[in-house]
PDB file of N, CA and C in Angstrom:
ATOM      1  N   UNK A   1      99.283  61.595 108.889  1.00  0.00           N
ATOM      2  CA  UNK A   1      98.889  63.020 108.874  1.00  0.00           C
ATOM      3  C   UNK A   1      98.456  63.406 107.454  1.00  0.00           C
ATOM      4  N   UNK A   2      97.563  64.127 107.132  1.00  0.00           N
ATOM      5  CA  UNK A   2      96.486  63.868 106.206  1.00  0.00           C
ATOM      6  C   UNK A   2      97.359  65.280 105.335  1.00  0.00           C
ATOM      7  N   UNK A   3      97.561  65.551 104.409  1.00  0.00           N
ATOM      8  CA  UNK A   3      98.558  66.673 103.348  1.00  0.00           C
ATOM      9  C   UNK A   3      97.114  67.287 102.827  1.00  0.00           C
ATOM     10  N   UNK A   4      97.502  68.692 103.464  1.00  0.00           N
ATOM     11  CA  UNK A   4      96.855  69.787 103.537  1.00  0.00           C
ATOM     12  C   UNK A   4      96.777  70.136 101.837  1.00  0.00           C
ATOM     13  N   UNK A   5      95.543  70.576 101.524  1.00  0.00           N
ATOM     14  CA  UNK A   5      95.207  70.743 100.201  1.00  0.00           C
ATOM     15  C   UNK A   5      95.262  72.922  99.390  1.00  0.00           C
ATOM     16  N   UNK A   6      96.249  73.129  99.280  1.00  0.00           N
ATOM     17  CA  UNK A   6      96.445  74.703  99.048  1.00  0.00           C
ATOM     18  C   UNK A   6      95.296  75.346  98.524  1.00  0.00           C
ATOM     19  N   UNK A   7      94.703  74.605  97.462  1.00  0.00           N
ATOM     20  CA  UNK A   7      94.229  74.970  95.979  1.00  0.00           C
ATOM     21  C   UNK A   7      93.091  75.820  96.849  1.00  0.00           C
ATOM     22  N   UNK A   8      92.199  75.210  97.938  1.00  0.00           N
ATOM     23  CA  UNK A   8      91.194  76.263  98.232  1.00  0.00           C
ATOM     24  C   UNK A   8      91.365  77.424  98.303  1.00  0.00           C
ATOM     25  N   UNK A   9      92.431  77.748  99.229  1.00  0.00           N
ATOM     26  CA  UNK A   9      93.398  78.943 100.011  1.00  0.00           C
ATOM     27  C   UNK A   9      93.542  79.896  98.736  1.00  0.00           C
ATOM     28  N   UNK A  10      94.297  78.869  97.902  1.00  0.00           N
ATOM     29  CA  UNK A  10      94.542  80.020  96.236  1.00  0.00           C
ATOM     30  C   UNK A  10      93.670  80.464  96.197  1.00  0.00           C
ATOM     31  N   UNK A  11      92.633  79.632  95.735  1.00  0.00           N
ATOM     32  CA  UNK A  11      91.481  80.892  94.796  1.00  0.00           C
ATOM     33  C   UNK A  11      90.771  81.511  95.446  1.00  0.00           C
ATOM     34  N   UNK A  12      91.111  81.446  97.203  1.00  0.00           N
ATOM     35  CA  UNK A  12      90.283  82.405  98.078  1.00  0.00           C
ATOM     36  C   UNK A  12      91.472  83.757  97.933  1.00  0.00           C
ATOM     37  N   UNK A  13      92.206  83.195  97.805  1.00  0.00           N
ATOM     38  CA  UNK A  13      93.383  84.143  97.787  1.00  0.00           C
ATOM     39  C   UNK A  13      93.261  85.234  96.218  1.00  0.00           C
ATOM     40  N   UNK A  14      93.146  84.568  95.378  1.00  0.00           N
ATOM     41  CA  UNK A  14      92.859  84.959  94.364  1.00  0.00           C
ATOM     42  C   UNK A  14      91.890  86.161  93.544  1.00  0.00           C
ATOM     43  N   UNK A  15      90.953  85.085  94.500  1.00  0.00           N
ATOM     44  CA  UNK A  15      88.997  86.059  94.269  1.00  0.00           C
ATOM     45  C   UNK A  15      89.657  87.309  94.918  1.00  0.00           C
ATOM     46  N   UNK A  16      89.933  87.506  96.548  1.00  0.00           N
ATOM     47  CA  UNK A  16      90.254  88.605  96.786  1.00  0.00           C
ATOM     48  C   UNK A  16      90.973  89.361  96.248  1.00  0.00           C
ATOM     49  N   UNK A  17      91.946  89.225  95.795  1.00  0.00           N
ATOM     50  CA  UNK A  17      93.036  90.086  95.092  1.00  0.00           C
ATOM     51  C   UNK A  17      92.220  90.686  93.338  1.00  0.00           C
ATOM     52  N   UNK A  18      91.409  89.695  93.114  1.00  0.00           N
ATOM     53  CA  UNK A  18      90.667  90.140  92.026  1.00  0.00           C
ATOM     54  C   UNK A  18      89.738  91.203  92.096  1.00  0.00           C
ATOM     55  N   UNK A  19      89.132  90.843  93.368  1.00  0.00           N
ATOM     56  CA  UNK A  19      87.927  91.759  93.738  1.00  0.00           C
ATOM     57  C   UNK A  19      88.332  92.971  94.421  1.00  0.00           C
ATOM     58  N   UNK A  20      89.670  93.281  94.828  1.00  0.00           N
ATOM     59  CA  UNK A  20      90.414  94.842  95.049  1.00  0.00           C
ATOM     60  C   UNK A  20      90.808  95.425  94.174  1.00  0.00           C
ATOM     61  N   UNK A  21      91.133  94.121  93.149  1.00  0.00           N
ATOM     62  CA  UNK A  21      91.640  95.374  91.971  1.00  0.00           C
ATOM     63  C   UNK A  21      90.968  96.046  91.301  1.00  0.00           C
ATOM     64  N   UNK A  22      89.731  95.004  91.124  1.00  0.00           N
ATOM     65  CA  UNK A  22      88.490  95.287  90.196  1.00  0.00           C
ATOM     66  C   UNK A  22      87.704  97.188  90.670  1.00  0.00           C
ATOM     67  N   UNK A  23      87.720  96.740  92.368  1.00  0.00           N
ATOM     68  CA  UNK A  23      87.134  97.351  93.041  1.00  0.00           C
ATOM     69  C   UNK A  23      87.905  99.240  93.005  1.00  0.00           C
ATOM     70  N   UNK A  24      89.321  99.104  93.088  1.00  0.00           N
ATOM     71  CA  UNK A  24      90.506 100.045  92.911  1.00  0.00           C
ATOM     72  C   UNK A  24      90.054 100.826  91.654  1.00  0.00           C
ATOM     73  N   UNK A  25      89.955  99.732  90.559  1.00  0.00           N
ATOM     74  CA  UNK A  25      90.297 100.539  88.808  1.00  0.00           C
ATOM     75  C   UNK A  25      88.600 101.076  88.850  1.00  0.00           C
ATOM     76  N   UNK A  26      87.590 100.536  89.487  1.00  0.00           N
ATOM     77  CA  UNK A  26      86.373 100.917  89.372  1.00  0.00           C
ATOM     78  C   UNK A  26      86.520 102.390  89.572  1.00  0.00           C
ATOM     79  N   UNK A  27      87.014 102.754  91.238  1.00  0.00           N
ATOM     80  CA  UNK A  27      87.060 104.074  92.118  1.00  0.00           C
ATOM     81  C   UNK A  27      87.920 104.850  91.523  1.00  0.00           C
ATOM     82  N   UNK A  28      89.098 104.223  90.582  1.00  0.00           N
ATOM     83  CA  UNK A  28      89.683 105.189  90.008  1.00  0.00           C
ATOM     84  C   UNK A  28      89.364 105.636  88.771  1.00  0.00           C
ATOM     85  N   UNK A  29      88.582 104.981  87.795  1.00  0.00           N
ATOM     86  CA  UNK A  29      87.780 105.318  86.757  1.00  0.00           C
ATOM     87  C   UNK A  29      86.605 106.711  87.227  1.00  0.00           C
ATOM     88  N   UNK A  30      85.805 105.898  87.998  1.00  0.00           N
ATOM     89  CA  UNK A  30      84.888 107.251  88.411  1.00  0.00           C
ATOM     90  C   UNK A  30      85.691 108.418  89.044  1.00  0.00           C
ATOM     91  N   UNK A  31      86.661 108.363  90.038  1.00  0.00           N
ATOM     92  CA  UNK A  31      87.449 109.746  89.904  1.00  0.00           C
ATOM     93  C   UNK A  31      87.652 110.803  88.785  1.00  0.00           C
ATOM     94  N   UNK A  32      88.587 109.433  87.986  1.00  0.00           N
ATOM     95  CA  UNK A  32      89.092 110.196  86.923  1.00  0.00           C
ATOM     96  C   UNK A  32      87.808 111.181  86.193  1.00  0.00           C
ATOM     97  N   UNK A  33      86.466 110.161  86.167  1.00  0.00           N
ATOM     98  CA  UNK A  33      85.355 110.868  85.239  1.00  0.00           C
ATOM     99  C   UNK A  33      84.822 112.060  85.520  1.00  0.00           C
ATOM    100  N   UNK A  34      84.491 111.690  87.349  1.00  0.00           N
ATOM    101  CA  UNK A  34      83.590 113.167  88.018  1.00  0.00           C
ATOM    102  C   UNK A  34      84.874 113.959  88.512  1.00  0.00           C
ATOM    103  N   UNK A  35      85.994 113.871  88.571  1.00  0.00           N
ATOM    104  CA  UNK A  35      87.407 114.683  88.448  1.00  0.00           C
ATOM    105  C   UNK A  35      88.314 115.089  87.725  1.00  0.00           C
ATOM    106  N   UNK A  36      88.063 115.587  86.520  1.00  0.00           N
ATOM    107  CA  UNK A  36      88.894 115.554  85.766  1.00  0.00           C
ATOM    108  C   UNK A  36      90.011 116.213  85.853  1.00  0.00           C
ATOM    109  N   UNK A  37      91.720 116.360  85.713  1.00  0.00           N
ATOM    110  CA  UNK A  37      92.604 116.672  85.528  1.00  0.00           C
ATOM    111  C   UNK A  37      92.854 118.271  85.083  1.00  0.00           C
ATOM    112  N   UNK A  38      93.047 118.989  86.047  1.00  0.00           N
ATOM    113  CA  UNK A  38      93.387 120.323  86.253  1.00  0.00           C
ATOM    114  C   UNK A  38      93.702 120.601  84.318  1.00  0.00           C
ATOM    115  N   UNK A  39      92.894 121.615  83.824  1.00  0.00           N
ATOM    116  CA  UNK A  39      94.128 122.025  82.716  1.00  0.00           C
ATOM    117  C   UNK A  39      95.275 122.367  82.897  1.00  0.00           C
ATOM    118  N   UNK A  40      95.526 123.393  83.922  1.00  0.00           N
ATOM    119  CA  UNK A  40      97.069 123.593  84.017  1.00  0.00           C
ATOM    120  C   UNK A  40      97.893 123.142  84.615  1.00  0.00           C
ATOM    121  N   UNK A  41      98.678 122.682  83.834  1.00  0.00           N
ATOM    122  CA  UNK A  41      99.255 121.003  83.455  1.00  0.00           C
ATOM    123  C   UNK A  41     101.128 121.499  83.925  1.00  0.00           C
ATOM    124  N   UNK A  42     101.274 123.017  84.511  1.00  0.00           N
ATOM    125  CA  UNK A  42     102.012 123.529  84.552  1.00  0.00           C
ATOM    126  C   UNK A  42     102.267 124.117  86.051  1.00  0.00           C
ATOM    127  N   UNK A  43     101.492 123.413  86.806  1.00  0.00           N
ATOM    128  CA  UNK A  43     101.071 123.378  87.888  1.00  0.00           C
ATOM    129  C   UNK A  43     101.063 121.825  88.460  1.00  0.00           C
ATOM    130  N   UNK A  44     101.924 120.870  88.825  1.00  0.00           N
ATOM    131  CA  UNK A  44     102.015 119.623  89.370  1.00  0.00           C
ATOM    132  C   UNK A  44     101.953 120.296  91.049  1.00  0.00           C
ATOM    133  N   UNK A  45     102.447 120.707  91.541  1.00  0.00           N
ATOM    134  CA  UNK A  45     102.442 120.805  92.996  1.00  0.00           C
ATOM    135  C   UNK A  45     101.173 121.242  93.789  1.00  0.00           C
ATOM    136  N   UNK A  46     100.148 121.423  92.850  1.00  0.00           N
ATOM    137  CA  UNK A  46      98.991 121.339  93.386  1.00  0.00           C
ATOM    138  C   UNK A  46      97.808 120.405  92.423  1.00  0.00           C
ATOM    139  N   UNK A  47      98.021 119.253  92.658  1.00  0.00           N
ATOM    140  CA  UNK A  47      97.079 118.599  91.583  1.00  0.00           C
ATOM    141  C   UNK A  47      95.840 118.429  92.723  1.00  0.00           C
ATOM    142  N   UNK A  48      94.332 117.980  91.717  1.00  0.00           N
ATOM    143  CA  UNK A  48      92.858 118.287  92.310  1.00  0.00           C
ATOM    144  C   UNK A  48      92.528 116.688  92.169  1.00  0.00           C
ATOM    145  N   UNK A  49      93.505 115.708  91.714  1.00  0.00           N
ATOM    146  CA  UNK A  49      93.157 114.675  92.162  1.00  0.00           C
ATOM    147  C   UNK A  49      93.751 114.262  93.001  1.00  0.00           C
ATOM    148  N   UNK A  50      92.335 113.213  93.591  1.00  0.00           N
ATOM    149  CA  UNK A  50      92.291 112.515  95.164  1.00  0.00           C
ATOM    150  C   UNK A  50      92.658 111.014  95.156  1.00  0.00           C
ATOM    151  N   UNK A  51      93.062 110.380  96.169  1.00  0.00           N
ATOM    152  CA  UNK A  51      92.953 108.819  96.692  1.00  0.00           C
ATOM    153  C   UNK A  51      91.515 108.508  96.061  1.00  0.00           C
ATOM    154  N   UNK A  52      91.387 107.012  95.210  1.00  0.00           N
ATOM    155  CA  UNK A  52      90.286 106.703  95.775  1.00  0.00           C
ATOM    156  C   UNK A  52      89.545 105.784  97.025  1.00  0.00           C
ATOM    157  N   UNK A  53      90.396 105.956  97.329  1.00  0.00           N
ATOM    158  CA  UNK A  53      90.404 104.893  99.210  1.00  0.00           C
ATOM    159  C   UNK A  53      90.031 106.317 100.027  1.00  0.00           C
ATOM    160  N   UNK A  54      90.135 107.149  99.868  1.00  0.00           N
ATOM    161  CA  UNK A  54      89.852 108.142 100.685  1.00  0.00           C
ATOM    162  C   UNK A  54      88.420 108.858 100.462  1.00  0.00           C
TER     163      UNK A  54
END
């Protein structure tokens, strides 16, 4: 029986996890830019930022 080789699996495993995060900090960068952070900073229970998955 022929021993199954992981290493592909990893770096398929890998790329993906790279390419969500990449993809995540991208959507949350542009939030942050075209959203910027309420001034009143004295006010948490209604914040104007969003998911960026949403």
């Amino acid at each position: 029986m022929p021993q199954l080789n992981p290493n592909p699996w990893f770096l398929i495993m890998a790329l993906t996890w790279l390419s969500l995060t990449l993809l995540f900090l991208t959507k949350l960068l542009l939030t942050t830019l075209t959203n910027p952070p309420s001034p009143h900073l004295n006010t948490p229970s209604t914040p104007n930022w969003t998911w960026p998955w949403t």
